[in-house]
N, C-alpha and C. Protein backbone atom coordinates (compact mmCIF):
# COMPACT_ATOMS: atom_id res chain seq x y z
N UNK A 1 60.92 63.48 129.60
CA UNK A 1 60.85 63.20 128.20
C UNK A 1 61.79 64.17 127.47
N UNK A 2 62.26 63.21 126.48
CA UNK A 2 63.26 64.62 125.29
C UNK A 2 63.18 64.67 124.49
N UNK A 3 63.21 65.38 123.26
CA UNK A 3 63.32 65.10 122.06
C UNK A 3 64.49 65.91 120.81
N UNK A 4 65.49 65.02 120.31
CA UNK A 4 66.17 65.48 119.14
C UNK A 4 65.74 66.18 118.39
N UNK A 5 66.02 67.47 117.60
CA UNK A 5 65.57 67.99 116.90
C UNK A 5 67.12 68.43 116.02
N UNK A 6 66.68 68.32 114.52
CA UNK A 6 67.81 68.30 113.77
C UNK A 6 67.33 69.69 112.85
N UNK A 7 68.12 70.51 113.04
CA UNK A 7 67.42 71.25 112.10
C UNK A 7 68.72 71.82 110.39
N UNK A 8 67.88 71.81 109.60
CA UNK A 8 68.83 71.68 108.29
C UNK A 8 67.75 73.44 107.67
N UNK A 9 68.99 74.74 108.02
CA UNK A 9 67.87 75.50 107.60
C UNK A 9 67.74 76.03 106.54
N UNK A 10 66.78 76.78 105.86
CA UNK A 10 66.81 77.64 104.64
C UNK A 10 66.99 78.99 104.79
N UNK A 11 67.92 79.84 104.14
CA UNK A 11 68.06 80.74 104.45
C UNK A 11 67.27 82.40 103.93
N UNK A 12 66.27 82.41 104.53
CA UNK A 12 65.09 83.34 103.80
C UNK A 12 65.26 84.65 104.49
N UNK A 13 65.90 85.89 104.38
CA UNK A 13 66.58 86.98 105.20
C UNK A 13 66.70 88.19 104.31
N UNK A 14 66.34 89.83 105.24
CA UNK A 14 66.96 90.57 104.47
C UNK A 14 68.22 90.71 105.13
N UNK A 15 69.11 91.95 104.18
CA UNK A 15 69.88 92.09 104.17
C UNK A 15 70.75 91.99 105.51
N UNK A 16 70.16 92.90 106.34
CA UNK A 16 70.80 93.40 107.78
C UNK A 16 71.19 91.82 108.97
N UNK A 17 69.86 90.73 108.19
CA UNK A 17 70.04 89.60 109.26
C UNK A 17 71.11 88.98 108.71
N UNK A 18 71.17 88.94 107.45
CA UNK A 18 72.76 88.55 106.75
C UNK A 18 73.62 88.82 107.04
N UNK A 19 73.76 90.09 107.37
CA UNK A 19 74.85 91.23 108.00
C UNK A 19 75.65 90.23 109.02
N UNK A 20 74.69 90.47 110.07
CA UNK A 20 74.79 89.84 111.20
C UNK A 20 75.06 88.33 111.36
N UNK A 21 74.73 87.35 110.57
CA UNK A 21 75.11 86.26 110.59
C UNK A 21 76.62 85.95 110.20
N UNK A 22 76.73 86.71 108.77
CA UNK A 22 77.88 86.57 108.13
C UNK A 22 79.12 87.06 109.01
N UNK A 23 78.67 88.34 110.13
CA UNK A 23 79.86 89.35 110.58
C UNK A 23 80.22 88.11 112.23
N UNK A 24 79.03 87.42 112.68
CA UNK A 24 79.62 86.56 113.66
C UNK A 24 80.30 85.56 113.56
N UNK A 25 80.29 84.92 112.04
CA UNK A 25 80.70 83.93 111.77
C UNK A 25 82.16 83.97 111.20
N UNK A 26 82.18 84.86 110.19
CA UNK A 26 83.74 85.33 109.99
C UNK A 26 84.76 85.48 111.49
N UNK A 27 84.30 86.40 112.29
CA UNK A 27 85.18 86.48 113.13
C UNK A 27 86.08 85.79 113.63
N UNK A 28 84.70 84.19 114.17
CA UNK A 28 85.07 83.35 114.64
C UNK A 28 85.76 82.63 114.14
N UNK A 29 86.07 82.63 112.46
CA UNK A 29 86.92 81.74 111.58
C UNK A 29 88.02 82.82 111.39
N UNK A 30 88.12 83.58 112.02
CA UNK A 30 89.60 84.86 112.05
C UNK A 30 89.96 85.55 111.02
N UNK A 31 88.19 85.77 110.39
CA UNK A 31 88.42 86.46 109.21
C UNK A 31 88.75 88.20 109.74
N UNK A 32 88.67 89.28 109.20
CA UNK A 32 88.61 90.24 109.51
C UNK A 32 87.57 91.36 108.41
N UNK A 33 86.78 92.40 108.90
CA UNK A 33 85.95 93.36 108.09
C UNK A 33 87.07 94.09 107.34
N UNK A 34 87.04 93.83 105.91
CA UNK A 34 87.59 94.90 104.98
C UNK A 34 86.79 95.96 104.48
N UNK A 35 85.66 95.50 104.10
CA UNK A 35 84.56 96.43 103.89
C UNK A 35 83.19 96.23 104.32
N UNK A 36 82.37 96.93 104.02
CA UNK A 36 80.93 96.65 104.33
C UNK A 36 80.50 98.13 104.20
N UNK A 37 80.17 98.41 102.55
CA UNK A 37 79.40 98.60 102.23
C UNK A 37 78.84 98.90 100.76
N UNK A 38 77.90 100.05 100.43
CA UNK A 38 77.47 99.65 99.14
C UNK A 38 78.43 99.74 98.02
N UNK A 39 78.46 98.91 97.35
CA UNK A 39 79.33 98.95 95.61
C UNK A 39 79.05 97.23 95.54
N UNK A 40 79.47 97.76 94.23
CA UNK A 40 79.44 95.90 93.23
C UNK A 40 81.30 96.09 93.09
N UNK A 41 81.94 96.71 93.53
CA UNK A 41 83.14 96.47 93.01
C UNK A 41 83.62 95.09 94.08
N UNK A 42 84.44 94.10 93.14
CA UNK A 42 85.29 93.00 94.01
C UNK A 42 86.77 93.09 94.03
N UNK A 43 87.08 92.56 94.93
CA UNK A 43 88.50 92.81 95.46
C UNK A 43 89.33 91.68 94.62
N UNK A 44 90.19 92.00 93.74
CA UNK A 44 90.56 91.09 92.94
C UNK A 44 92.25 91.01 93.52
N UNK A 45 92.13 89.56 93.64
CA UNK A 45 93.61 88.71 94.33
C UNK A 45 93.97 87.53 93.29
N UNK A 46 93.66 87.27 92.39
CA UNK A 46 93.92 86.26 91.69
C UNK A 46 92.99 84.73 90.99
N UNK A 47 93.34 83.86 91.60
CA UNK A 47 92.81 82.28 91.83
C UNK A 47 91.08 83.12 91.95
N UNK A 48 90.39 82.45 91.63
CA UNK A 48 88.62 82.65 92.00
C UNK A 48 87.74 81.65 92.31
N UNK A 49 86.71 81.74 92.84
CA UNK A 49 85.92 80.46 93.04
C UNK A 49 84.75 80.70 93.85
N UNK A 50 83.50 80.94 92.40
CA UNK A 50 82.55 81.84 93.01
C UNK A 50 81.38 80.47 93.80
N UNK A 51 80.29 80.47 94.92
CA UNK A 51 79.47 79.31 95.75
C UNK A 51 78.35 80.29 95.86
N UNK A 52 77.12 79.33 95.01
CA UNK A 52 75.99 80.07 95.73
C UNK A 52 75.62 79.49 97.01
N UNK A 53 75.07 80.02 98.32
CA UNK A 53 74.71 79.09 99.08
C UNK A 53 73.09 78.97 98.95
N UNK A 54 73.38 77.21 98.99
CA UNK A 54 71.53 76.62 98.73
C UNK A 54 71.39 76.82 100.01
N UNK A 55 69.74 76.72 98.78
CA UNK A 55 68.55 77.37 100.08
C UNK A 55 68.42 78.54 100.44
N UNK A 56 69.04 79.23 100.18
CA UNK A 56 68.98 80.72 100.39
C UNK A 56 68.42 81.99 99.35
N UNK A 57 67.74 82.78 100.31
CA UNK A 57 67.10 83.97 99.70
C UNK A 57 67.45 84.96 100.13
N UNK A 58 67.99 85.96 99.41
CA UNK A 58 67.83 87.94 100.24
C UNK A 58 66.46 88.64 99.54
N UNK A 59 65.90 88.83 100.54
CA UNK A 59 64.67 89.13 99.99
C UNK A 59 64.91 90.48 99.21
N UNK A 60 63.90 90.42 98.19
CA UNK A 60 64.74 91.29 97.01
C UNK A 60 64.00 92.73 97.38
N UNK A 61 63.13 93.32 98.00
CA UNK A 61 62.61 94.57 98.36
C UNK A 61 63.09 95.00 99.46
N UNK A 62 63.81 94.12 100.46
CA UNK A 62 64.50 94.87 101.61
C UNK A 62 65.71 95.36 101.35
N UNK A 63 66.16 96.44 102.39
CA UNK A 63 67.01 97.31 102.20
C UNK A 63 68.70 96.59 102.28
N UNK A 64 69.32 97.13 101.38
CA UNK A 64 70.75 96.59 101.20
C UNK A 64 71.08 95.32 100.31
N UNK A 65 70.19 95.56 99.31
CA UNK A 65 70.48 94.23 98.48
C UNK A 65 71.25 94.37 97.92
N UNK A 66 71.73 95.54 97.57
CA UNK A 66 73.14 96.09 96.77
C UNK A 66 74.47 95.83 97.20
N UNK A 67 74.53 95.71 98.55
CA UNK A 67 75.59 95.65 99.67
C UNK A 67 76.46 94.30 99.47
N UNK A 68 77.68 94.22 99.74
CA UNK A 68 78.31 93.30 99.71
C UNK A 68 79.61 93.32 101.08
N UNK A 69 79.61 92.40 101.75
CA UNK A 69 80.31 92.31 102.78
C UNK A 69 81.47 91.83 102.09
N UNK A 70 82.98 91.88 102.56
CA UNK A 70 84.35 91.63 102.17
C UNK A 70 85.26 91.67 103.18
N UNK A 71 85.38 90.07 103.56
CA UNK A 71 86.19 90.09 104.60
C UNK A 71 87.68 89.46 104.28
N UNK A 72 88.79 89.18 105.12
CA UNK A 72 90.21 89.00 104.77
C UNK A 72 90.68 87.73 105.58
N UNK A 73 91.56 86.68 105.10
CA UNK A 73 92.54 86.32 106.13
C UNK A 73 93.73 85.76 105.63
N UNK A 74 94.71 86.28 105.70
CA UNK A 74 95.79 85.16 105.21
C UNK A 74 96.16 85.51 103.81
N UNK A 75 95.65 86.50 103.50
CA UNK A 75 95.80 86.66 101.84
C UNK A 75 94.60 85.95 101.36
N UNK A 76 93.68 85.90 101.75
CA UNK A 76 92.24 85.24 101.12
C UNK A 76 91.27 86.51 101.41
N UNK A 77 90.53 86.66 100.62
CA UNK A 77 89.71 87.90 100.79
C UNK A 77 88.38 87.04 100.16
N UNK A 78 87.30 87.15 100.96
CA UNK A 78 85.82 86.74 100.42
C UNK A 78 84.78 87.79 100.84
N UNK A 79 83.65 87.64 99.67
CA UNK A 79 82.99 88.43 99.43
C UNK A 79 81.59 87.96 99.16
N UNK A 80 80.65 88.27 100.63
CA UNK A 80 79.26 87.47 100.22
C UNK A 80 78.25 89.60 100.25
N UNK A 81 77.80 88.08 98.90
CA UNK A 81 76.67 89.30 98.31
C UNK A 81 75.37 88.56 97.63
N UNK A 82 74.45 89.55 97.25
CA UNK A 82 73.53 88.67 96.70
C UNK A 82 73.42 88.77 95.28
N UNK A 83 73.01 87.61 94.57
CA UNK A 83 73.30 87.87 93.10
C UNK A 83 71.44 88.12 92.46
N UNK A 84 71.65 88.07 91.14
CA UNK A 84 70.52 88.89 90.15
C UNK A 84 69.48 87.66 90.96
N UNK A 85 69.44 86.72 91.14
CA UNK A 85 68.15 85.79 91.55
C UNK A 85 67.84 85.93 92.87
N UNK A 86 68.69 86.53 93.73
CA UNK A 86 67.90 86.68 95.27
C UNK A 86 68.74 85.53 96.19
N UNK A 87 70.00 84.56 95.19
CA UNK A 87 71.07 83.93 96.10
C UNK A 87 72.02 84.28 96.87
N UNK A 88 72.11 84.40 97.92
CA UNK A 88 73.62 84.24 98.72
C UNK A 88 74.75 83.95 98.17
N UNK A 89 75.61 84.74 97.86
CA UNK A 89 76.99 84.21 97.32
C UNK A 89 77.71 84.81 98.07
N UNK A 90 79.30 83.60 97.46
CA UNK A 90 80.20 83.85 98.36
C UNK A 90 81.21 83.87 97.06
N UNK A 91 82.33 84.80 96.87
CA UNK A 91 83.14 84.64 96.24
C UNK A 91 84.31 84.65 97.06
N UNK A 92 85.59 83.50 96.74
CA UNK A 92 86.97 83.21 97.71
C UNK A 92 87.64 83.85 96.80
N UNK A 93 88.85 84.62 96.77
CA UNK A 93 89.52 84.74 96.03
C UNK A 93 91.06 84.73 96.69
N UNK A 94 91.94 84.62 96.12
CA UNK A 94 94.03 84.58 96.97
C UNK A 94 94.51 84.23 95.81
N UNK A 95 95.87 84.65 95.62
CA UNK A 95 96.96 84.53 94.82
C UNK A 95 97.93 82.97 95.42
N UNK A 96 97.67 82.44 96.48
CA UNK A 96 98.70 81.68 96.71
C UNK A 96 97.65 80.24 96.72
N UNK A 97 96.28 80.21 96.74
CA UNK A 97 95.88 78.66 96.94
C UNK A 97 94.80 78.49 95.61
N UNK A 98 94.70 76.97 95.45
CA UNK A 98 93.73 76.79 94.21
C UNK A 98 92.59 76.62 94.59
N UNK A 99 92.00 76.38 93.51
CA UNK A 99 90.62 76.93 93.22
C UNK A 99 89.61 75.75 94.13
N UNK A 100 90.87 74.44 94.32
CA UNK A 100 89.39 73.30 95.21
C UNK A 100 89.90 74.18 96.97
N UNK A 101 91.15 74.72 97.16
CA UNK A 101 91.55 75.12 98.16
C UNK A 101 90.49 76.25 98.58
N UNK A 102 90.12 76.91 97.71
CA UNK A 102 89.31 78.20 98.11
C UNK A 102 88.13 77.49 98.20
N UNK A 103 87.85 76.45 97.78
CA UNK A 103 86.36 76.12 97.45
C UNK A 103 86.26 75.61 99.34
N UNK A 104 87.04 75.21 99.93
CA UNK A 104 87.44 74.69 100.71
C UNK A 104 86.83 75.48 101.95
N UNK A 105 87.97 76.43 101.93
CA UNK A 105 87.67 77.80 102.25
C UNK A 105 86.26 78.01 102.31
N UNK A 106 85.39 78.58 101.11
CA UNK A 106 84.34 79.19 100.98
C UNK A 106 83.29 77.80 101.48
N UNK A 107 83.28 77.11 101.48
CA UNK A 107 82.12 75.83 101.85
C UNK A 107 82.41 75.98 103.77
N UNK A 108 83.42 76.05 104.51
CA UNK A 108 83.56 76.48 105.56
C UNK A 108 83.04 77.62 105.99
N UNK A 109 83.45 78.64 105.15
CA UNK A 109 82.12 79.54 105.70
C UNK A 109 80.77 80.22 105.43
N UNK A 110 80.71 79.75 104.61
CA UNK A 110 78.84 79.07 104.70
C UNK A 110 78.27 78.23 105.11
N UNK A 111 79.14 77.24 105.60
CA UNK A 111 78.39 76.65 106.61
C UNK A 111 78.31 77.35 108.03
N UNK A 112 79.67 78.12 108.42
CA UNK A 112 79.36 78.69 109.90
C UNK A 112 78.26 79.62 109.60
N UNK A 113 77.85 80.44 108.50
CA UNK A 113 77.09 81.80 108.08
C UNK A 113 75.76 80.95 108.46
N UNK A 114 75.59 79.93 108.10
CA UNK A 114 74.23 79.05 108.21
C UNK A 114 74.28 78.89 109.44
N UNK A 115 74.83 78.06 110.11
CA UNK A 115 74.80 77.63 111.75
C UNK A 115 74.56 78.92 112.45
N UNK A 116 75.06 80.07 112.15
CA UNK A 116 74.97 81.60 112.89
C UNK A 116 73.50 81.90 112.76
N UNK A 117 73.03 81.94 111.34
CA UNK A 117 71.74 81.87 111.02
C UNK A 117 70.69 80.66 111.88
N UNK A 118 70.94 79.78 111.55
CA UNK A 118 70.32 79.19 112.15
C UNK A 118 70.21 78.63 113.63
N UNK A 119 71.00 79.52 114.06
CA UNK A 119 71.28 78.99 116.06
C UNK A 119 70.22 80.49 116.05
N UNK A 120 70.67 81.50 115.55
CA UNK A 120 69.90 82.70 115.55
C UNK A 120 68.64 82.88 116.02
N UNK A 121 68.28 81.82 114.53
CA UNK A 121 66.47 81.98 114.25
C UNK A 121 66.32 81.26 115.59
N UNK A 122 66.21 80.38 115.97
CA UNK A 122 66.05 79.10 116.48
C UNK A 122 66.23 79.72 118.17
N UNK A 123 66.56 80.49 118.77
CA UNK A 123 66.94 80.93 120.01
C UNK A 123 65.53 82.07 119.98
N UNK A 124 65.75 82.67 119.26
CA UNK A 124 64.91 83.69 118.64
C UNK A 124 63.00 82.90 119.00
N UNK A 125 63.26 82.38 118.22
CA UNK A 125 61.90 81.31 118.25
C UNK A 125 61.68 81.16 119.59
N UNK A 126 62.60 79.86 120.02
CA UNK A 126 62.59 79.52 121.54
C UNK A 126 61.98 80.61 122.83
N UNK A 127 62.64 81.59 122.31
CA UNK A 127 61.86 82.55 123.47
C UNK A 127 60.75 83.39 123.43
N UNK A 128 60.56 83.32 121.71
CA UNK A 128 59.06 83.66 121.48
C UNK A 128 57.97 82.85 122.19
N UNK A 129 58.63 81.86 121.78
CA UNK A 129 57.26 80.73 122.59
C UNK A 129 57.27 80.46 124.17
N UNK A 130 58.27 81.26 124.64
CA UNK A 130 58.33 81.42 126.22
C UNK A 130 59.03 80.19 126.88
N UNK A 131 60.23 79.33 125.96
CA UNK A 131 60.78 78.38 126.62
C UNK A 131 61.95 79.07 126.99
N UNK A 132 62.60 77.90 127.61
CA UNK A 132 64.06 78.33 128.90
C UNK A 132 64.75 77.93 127.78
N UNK A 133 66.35 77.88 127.54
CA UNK A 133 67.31 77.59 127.34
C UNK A 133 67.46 77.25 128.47
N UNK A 134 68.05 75.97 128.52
CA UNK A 134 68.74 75.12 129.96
C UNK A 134 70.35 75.45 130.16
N UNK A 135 70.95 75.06 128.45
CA UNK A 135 72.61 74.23 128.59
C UNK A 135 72.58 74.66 127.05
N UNK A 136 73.42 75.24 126.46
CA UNK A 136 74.04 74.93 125.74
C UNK A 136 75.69 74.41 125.65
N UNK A 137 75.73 73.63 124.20
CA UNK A 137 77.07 72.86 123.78
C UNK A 137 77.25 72.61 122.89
N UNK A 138 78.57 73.52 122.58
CA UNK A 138 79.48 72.97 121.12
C UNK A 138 80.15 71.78 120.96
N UNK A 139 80.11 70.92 120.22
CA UNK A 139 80.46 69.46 120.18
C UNK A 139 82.00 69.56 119.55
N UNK A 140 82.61 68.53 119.86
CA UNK A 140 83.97 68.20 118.84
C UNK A 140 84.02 68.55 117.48
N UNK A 141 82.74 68.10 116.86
CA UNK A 141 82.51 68.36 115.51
C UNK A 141 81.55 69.89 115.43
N UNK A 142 81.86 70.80 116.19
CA UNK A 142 81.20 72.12 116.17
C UNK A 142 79.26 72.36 116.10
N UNK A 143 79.24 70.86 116.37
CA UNK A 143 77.46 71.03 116.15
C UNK A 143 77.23 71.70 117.40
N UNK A 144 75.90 72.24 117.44
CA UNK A 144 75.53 73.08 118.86
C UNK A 144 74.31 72.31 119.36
N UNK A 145 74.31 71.86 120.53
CA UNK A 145 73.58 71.07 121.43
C UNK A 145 72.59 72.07 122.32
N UNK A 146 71.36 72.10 121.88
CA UNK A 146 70.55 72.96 122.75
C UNK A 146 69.52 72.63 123.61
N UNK A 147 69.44 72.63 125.07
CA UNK A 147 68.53 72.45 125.84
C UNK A 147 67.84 73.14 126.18
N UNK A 148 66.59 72.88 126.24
CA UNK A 148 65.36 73.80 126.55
C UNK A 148 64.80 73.19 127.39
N UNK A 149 64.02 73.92 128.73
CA UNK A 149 62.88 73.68 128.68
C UNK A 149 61.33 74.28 128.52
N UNK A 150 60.45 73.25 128.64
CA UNK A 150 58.85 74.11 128.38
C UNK A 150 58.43 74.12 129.19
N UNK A 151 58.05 75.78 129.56
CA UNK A 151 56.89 75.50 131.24
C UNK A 151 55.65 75.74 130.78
């Protein structure tokens, strides 16, 4: 027997699991660490184009809510932090592309920041409850295919 499971997640995290989601996911999109750590100052390049990501919370009593990650590529520099309500943001900013271009940009990686997050939790889980990972697989379209089993 099998069963599909689709999962669409919310992102409810302090700071440090953010850390970590955001720092695996950049990489892999060939961003690079410019900074990481505390200040509200932003790295100003021009063009702007600020994304909250839905569904998401930084829980507002854990440590590093102040913190803002700032990564680089290409002359694009983005900057996820959390704003006055406890949202995930991402600000794109570059001098050479527009503002649907960055939006472009920034919707790409919040979605990998989510998938990081959510392959995370979800593996995490899995072995709480004492199942196997069988197989995993990244698809054409980057979805991740996970097999388990339950003994």
């Amino acid at each position: 027997m099998s069963t599909v499971l689709v999962v669409a997640p919310i992102v409810v995290a302090n700071w440090p699991v953010i850390t970590a989601a955001v720092t695996a996911a950049v990489s892999a999109a060939g961003f690079s660490m410019v900074q990481h750590a505390q200040t509200n100052r932003s790295v100003q390049t021009g063009q702007r184009e600020v994304i909250d990501v839905d569904n998401s919370e930084i829980l507002e009593n854990a440590a590093g809510t102040d913190q803002q990650i700032v990564v680089q590529r290409d002359g694009v520099t983005a900057t996820f932090k959390r704003d006055p309500h406890g949202t995930l943001q991402l600000c794109v900013e570059g001098n050479h592309l527009s503002k649907s271009q960055l939006r472009a940009i920034g919707e790409e990686l919040i979605g990998r920041v989510t998938q990081q997050y959510a392959y995370h939790r979800l593996v995490t889980e899995l072995k709480n409850r004492g199942m196997q990972i069988v197989d995993e697989e990244i698809t054409e379209t980057e979805s991740v295919k996970i097999r388990v089993r339950n003994w």
